[in-house]
C-alpha atoms as a PDB file:
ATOM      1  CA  UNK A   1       8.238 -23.466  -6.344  1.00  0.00           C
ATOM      2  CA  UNK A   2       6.137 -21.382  -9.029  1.00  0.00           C
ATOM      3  CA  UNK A   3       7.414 -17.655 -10.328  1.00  0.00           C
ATOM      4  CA  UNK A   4       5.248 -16.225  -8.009  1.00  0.00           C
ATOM      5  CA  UNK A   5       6.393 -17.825  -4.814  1.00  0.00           C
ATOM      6  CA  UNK A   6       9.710 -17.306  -6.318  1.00  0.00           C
ATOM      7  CA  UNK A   7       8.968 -13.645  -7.140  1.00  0.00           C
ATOM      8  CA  UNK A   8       7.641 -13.021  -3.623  1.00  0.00           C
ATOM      9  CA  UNK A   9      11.010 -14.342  -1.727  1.00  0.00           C
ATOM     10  CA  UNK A  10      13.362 -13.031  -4.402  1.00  0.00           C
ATOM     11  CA  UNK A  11      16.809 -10.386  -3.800  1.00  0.00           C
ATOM     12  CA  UNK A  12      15.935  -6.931  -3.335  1.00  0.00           C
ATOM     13  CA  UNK A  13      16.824  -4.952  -6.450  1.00  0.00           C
ATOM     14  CA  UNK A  14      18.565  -2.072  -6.589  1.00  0.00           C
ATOM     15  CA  UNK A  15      17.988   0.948  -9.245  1.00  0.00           C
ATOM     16  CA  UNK A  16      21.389   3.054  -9.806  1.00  0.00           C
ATOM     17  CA  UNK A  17      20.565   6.469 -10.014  1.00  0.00           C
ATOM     18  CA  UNK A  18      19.753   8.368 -12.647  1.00  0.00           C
ATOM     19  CA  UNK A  19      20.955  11.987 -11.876  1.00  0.00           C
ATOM     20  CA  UNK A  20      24.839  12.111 -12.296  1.00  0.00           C
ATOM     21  CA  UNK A  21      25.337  15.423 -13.267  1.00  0.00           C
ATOM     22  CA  UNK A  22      28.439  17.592 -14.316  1.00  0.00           C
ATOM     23  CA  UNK A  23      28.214  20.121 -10.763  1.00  0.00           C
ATOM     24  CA  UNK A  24      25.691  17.950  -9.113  1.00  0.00           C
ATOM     25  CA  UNK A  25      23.319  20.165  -7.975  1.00  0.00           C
ATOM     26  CA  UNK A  26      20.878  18.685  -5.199  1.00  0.00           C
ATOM     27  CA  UNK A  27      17.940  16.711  -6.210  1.00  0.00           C
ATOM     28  CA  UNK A  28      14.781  17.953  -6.743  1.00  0.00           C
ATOM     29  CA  UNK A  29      11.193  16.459  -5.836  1.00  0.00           C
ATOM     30  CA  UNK A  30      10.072  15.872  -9.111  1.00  0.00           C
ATOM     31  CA  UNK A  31      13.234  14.063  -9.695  1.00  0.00           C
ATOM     32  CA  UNK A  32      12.996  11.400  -6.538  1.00  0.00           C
ATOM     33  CA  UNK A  33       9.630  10.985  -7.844  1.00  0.00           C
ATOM     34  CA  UNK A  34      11.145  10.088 -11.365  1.00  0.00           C
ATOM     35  CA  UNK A  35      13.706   7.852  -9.732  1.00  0.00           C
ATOM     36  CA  UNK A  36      10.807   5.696  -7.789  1.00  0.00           C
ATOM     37  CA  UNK A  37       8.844   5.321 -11.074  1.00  0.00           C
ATOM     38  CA  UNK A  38      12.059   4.037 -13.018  1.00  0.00           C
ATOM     39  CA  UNK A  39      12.439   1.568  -9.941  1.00  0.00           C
ATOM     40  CA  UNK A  40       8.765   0.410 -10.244  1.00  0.00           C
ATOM     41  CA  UNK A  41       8.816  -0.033 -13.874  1.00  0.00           C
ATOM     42  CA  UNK A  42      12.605  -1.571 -13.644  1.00  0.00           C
ATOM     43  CA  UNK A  43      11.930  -4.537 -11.080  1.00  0.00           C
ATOM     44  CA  UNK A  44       8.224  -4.889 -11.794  1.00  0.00           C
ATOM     45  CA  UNK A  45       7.933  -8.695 -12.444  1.00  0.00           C
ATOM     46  CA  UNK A  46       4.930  -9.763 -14.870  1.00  0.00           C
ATOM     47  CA  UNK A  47       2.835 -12.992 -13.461  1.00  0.00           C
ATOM     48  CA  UNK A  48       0.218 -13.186 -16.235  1.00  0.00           C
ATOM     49  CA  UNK A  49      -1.434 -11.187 -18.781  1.00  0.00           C
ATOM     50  CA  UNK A  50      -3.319 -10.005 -16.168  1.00  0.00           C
ATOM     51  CA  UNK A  51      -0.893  -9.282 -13.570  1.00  0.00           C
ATOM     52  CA  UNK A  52       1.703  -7.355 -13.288  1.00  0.00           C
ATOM     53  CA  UNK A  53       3.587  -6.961  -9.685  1.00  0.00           C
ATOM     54  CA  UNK A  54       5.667  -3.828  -8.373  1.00  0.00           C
ATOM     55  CA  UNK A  55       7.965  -3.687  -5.962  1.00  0.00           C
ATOM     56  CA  UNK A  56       6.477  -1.929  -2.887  1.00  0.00           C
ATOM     57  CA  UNK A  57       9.542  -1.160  -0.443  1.00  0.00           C
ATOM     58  CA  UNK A  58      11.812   1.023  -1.253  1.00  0.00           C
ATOM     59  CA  UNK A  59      14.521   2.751   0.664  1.00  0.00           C
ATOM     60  CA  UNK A  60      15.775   6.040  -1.356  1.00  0.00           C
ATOM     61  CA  UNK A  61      19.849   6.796  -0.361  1.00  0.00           C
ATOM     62  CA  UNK A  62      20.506  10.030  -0.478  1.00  0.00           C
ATOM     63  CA  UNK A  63      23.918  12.401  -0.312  1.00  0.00           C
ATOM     64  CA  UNK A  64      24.132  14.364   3.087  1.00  0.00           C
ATOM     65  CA  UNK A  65      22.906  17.556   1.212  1.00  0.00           C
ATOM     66  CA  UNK A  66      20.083  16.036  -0.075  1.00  0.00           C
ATOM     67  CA  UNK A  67      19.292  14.052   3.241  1.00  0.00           C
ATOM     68  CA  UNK A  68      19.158  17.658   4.866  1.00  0.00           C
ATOM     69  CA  UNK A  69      17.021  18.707   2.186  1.00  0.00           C
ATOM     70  CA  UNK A  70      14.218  15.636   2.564  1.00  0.00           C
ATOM     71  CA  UNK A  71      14.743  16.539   7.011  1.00  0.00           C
ATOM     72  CA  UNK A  72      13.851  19.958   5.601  1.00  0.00           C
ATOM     73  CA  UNK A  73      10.811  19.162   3.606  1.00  0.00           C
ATOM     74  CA  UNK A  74       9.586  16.710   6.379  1.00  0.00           C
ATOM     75  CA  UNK A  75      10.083  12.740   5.702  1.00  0.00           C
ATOM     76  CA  UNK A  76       6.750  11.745   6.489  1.00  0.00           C
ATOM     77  CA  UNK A  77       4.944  14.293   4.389  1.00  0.00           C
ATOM     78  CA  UNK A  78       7.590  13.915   1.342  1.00  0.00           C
ATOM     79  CA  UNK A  79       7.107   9.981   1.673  1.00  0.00           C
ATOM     80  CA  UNK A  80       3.050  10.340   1.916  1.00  0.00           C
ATOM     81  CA  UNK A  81       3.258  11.975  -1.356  1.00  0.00           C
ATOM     82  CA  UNK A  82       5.960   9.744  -3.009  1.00  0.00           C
ATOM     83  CA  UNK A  83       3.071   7.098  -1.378  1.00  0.00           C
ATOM     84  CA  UNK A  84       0.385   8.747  -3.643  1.00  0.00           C
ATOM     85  CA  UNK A  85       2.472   9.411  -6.705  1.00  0.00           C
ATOM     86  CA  UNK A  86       3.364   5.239  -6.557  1.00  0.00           C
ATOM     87  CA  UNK A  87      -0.051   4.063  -6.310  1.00  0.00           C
ATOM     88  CA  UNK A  88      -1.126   6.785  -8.862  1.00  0.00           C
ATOM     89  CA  UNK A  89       1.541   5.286 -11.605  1.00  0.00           C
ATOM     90  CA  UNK A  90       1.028   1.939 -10.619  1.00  0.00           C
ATOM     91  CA  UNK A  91      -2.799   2.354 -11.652  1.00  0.00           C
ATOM     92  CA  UNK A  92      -1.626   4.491 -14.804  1.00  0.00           C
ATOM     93  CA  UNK A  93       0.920   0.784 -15.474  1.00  0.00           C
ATOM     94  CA  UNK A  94      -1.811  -1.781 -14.582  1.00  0.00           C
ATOM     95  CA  UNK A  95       0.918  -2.761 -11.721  1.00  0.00           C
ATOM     96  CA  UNK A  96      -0.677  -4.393  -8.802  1.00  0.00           C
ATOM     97  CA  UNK A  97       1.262  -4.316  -4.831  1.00  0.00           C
ATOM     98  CA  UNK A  98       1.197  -6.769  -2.595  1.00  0.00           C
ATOM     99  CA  UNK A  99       1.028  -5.036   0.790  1.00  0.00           C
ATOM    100  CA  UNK A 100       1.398  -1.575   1.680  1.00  0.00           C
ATOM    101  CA  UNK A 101       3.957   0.908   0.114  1.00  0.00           C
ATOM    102  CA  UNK A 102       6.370   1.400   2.217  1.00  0.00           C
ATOM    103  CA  UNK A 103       8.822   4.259   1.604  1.00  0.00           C
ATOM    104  CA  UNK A 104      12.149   5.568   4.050  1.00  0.00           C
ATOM    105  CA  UNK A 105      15.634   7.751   3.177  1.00  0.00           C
ATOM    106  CA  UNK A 106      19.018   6.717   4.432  1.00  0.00           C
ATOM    107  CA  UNK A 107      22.270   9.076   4.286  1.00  0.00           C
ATOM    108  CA  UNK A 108      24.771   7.623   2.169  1.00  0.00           C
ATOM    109  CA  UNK A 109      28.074   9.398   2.689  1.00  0.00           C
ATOM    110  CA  UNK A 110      29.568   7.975  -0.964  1.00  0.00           C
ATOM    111  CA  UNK A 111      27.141   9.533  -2.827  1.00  0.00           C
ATOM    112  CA  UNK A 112      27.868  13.158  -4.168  1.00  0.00           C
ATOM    113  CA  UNK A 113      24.617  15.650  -4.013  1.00  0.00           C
ATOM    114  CA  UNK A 114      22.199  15.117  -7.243  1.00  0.00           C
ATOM    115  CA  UNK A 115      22.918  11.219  -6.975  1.00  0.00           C
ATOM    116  CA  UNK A 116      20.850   8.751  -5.208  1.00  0.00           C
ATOM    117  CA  UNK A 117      20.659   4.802  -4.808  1.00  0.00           C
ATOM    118  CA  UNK A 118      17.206   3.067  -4.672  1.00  0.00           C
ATOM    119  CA  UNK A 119      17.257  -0.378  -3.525  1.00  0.00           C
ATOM    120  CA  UNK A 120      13.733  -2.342  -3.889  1.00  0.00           C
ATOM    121  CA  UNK A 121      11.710  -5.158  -2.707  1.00  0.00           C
ATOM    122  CA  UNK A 122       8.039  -6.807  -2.620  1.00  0.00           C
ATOM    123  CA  UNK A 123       6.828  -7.719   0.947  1.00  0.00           C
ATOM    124  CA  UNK A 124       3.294  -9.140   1.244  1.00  0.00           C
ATOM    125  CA  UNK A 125       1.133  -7.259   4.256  1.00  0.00           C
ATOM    126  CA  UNK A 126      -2.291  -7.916   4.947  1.00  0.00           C
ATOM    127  CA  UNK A 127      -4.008  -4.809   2.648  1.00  0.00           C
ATOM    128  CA  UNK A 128      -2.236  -3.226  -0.382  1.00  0.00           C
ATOM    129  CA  UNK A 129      -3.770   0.154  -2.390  1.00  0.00           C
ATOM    130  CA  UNK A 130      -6.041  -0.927  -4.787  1.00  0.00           C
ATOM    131  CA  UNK A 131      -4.780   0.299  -8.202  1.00  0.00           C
ATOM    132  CA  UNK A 132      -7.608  -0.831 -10.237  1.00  0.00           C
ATOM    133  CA  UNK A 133     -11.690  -2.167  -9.894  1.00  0.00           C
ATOM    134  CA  UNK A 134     -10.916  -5.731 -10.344  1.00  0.00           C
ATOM    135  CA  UNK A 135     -11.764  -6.983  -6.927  1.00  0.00           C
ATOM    136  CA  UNK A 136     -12.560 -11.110  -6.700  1.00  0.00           C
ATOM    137  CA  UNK A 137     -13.418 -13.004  -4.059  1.00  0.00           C
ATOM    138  CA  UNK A 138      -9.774 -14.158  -3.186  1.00  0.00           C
ATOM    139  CA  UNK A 139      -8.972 -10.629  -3.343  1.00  0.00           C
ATOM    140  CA  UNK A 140     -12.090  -8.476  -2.689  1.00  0.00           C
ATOM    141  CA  UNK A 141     -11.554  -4.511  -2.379  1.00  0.00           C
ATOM    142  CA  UNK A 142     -12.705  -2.335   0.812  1.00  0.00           C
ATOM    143  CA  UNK A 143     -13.174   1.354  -0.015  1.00  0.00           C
ATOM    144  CA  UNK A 144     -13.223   3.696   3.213  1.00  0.00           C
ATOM    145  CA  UNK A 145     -13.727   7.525   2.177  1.00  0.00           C
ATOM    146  CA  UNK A 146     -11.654   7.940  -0.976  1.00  0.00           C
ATOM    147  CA  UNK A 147      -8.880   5.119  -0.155  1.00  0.00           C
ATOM    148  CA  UNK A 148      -9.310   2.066  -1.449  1.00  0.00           C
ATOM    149  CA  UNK A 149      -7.840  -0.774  -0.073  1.00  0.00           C
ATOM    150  CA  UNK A 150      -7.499  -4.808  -1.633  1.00  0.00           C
ATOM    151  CA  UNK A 151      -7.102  -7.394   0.654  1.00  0.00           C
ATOM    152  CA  UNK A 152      -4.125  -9.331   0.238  1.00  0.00           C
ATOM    153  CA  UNK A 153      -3.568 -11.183   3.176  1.00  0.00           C
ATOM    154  CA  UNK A 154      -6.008 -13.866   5.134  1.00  0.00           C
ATOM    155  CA  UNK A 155      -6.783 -11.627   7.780  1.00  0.00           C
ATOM    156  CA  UNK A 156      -7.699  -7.561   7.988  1.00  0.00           C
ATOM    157  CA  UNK A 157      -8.089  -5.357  11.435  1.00  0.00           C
ATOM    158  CA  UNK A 158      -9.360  -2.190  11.025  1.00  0.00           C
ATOM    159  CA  UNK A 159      -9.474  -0.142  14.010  1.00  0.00           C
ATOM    160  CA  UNK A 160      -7.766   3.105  15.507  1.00  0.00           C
ATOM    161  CA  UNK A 161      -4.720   1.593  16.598  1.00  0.00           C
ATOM    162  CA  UNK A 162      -1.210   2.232  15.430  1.00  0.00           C
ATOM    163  CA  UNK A 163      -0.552  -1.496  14.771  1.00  0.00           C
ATOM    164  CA  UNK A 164      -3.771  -2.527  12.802  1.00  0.00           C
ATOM    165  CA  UNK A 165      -3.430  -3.074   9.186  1.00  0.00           C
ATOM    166  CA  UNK A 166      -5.526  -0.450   8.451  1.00  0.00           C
ATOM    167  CA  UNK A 167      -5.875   2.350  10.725  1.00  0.00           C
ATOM    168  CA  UNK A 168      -8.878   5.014  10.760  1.00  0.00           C
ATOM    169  CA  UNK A 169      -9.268   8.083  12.704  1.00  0.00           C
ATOM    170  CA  UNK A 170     -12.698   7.887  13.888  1.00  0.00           C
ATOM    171  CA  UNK A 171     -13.004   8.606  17.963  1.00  0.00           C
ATOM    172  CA  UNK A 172     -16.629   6.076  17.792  1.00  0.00           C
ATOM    173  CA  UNK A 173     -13.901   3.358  16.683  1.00  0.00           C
ATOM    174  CA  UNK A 174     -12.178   0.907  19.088  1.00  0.00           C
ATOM    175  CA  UNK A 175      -8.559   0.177  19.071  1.00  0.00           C
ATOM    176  CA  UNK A 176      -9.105  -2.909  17.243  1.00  0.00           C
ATOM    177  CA  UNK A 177     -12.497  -3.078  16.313  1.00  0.00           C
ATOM    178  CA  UNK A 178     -12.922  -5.403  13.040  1.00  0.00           C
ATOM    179  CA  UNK A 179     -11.838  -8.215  11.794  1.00  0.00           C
ATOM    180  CA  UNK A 180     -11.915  -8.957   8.014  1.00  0.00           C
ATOM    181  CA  UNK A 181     -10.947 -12.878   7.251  1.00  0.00           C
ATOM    182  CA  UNK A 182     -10.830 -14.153   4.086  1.00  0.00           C
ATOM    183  CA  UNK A 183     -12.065 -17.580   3.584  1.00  0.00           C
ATOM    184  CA  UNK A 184     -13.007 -20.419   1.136  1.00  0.00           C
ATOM    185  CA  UNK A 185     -16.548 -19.906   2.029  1.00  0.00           C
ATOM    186  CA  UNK A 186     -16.574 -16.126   1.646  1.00  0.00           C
ATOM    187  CA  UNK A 187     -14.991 -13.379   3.573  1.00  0.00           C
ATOM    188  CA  UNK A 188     -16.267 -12.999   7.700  1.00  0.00           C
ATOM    189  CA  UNK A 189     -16.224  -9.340   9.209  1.00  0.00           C
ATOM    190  CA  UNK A 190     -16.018 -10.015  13.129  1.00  0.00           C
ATOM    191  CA  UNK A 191     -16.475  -7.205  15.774  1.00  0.00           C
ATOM    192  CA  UNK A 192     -13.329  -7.809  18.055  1.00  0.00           C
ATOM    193  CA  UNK A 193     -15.435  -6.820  21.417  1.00  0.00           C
ATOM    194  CA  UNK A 194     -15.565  -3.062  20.332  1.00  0.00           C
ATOM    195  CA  UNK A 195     -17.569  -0.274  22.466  1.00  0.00           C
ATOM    196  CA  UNK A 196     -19.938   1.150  19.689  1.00  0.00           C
ATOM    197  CA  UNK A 197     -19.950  -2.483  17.600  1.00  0.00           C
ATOM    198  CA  UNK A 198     -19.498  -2.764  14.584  1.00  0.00           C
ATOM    199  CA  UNK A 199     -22.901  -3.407  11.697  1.00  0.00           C
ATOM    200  CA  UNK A 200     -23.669  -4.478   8.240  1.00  0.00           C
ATOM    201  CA  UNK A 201     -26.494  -2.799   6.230  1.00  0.00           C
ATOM    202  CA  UNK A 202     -27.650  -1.888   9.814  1.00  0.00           C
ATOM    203  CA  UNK A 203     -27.242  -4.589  11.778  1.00  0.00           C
ATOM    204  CA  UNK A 204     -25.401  -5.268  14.617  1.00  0.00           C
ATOM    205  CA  UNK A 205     -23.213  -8.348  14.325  1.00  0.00           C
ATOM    206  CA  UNK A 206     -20.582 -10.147  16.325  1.00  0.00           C
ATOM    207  CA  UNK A 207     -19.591 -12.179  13.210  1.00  0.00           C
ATOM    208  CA  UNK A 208     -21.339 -12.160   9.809  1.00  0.00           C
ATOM    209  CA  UNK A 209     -20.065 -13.397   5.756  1.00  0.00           C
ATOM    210  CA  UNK A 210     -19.965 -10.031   3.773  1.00  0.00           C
ATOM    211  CA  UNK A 211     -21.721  -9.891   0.039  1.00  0.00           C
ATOM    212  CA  UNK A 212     -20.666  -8.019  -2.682  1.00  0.00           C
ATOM    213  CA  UNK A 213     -22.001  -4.659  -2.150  1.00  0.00           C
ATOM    214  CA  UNK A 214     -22.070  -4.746   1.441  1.00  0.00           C
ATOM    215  CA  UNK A 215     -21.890  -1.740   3.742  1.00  0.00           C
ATOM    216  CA  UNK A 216     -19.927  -2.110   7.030  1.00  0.00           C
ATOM    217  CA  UNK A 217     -20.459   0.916   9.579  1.00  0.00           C
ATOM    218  CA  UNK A 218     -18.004   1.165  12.494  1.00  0.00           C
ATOM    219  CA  UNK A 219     -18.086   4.056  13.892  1.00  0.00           C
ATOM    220  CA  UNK A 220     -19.308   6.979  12.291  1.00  0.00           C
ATOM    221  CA  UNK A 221     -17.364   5.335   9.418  1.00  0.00           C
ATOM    222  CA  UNK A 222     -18.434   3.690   6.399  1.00  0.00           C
ATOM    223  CA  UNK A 223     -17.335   1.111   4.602  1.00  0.00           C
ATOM    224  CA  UNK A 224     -18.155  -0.374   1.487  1.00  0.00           C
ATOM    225  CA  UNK A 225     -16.777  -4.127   0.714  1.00  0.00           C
ATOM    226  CA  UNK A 226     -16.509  -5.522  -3.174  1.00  0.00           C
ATOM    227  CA  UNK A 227     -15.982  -8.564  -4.941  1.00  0.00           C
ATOM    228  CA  UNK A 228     -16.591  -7.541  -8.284  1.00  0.00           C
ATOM    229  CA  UNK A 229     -15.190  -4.948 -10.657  1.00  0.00           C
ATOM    230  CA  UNK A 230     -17.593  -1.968  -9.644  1.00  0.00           C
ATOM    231  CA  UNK A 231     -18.073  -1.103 -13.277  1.00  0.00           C
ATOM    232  CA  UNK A 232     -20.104  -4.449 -13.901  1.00  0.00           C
END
């Protein structure tokens, strides 16, 4: 078994908190976000010159104070931005992700308020943010709006739905509407029976092998597939 394999089904890591303080006064937003960068940069594991892999599951441990605090800010919205900050640094690092970042808090009645526990891991999904323009053809790059998304798993669905890999709010898109599947011979965008279908520089297709360049509409959604660095 290589590093990588080895990498991918290693122990979760933990990150001991950084925050003891003398009267422990409850964290502060800035400082979770602090804590998540140490834990990226502590268990990020390097594969080549080229490659450099974070950690992209992380459940944050909190004191009950603090807990109440994150309930009070709103756990979705905190972790959306503790989302953004990540993928942010890990493009700042050169770090690449494997699958999604995935980010929850857990109340941890040992720890006092200003202290928190991180514990870390690196789970593969299907898409991961893309945190720089190297896109290949083993790993091409979709870009939808602003968000840009690499490919690392065989197969993509893009549609509406809750449980695709990527999901797009777009009322012209189906539940599950595309398929992206990468291949040996290229990658093959197929319309899962949508309602509006899905097209490629216009045209409607049932199955087609994307280019570099390539513009997929589904929807009233564009989106724009790469397999090389967009800078060349």
């Amino acid at each position: 078994m290589g590093a990588f394999d080895k990498f991918e089904k290693g122990v979760e890591n933990a990150v001991a908190n950084a925050f003891s303080r003398a009267f422990h006064s409850e964290l502060k937003p800035v400082e979770i976000t602090s804590a998540l960068k140490k834990a990226m940069d502590k268990n990020a594991a390097v594969m080549s010159r080229q490659r450099t892999i974070s950690p992209n599951d992380f459940t944050i441990a909190l004191s009950a104070a603090d807990f109440r605090n994150v309930d009070d800010w709103g756990q979705d919205a905190f972790a959306e931005e503790l989302i953004r900050s990540a993928t942010e640094y890990a493009t700042d690092q050169g770090y690449t992700f494997l699958g999604p970042i995935l980010i929850r808090f857990e109340e941890d009645a040992s720890l006092k308020s200003g202290n928190l526990h991180i514990t870390s891991s690196t789970k593969r999904g299907a898409v991961a943010p893309a945190t720089s323009n190297a896109a290949s053809t083993e790993h091409p790059i979709i870009e939808i709006g602003s968000e840009r998304y690499l490919l690392t798993g065989d197969v993509t669905v893009i549609g509406r739905g809750s449980d695709c890999d990527i999901t797009i709010d777009d009322s012209g898109i189906s539940r599950r509407h595309l398929e992206l599947r990468v291949t040996p011979g290229g990658v093959i965008a197929t319309d899962l029976g949508s309602t509006n279908g899905s097209f490629v520089e216009g045209h409607r297709i049932s199955a087609a092998t994307l280019v570099d360049g390539n513009t997929i509409t589904v929807g009233r959604t564009h989106i724009m597939f790469w397999t090389s660095p967009e800078d060349e």
